[in-house]
C-alpha atoms as a PDB file:
ATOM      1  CA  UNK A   1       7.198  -7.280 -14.577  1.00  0.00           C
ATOM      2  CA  UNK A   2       6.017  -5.592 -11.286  1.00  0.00           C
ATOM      3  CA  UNK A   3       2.508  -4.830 -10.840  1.00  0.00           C
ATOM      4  CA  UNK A   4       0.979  -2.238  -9.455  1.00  0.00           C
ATOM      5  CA  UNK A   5      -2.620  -1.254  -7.817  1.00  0.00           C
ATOM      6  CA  UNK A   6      -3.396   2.445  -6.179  1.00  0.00           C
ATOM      7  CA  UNK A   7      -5.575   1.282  -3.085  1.00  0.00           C
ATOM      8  CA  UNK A   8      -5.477   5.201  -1.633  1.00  0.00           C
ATOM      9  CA  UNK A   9      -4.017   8.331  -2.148  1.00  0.00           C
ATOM     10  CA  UNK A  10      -4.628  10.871   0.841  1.00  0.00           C
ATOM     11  CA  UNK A  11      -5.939  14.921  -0.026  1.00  0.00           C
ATOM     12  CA  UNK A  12      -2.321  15.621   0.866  1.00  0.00           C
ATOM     13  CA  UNK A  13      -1.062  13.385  -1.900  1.00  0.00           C
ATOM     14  CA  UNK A  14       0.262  10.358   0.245  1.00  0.00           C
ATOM     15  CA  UNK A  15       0.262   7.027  -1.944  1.00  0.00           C
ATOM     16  CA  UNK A  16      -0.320   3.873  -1.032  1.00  0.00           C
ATOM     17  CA  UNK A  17      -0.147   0.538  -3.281  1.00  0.00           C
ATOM     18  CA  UNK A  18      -0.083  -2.710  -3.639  1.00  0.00           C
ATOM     19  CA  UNK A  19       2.461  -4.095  -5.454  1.00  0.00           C
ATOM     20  CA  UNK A  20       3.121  -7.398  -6.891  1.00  0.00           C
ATOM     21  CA  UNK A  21       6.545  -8.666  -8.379  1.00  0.00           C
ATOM     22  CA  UNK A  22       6.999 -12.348  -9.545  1.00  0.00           C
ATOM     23  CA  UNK A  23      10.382 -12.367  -9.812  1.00  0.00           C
ATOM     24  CA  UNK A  24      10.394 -12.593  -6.143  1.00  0.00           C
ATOM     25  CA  UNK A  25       6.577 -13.897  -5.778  1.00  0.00           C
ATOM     26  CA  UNK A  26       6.440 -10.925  -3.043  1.00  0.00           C
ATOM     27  CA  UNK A  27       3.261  -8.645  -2.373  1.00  0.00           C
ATOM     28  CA  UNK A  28       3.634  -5.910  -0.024  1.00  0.00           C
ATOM     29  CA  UNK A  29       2.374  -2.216   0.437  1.00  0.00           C
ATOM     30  CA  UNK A  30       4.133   0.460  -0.770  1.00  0.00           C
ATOM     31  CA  UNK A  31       4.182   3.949   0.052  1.00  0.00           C
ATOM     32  CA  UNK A  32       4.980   6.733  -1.281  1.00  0.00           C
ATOM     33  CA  UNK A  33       4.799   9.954   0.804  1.00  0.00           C
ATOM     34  CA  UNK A  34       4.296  13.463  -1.013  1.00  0.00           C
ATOM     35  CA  UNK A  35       6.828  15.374  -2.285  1.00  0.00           C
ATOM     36  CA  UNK A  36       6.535  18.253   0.168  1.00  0.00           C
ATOM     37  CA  UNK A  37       6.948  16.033   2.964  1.00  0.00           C
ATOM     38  CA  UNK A  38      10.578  15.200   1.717  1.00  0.00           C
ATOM     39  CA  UNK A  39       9.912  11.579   3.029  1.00  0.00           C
ATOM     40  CA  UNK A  40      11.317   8.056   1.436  1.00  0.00           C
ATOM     41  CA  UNK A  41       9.441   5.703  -0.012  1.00  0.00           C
ATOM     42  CA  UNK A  42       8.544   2.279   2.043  1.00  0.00           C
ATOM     43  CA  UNK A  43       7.468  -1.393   1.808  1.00  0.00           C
ATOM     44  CA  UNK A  44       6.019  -3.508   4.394  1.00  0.00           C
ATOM     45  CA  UNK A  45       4.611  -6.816   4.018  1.00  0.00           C
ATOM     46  CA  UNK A  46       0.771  -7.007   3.316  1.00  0.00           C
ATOM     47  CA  UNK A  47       0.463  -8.484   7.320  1.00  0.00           C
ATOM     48  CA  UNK A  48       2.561  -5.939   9.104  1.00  0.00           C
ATOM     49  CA  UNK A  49       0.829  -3.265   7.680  1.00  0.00           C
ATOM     50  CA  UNK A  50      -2.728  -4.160   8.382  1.00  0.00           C
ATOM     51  CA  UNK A  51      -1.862  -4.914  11.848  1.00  0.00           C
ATOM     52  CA  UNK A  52       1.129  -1.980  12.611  1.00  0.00           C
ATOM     53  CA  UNK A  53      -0.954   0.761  10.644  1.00  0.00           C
ATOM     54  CA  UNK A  54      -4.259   0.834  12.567  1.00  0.00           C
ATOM     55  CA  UNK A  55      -7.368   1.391  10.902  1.00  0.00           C
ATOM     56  CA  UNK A  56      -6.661   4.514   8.703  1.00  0.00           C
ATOM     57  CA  UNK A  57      -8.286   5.001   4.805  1.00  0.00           C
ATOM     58  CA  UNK A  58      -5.330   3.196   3.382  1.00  0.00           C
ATOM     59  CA  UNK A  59      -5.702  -0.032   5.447  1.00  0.00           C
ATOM     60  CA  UNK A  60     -10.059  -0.065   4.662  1.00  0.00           C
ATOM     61  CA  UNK A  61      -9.257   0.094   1.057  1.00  0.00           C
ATOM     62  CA  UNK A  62      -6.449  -2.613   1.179  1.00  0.00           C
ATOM     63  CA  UNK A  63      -9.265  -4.533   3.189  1.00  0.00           C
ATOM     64  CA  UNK A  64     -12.116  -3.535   1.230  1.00  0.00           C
ATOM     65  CA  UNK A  65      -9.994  -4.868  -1.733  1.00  0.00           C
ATOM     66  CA  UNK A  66      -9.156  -8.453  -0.322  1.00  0.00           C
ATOM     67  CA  UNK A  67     -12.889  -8.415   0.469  1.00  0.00           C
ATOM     68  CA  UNK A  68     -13.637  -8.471  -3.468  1.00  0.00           C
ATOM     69  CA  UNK A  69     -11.211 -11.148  -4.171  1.00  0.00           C
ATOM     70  CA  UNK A  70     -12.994 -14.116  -1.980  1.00  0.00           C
END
């Protein structure tokens, strides 16, 4: 079963989570633009998007998260 965690969802309703499934033992960030936008929904690999993405709200809370894990 694939698991799930919101880490940020922007004021224009932008989603962004981290997802676990163990049938492939993969974790990655998905995201889920809003429906206005008309945009697809995306997964990158937890490394990619901490260092393609910048420093934007999503990317604190996915580090502010790994912060509270160690």
């Amino acid at each position: 079963m694939t698991r799930t965690r919101e880490l940020y969802e922007s004021s224009s309703g932008d989603r962004w989570l981290l997802v676990s499934d163990p049938d492939t033992e993969r974790v990655f960030v998905r995201h889920e633009p809003n429906v206005a936008s008309g945009g697809r929904r995306s997964e990158i690999g937890i490394g990619e998007f901490l260092t393609r993405g910048g420093h934007g709200p999503e990317h604190q809370a996915l580090l502010h998260l790994i912060a509270t894990l160690v």
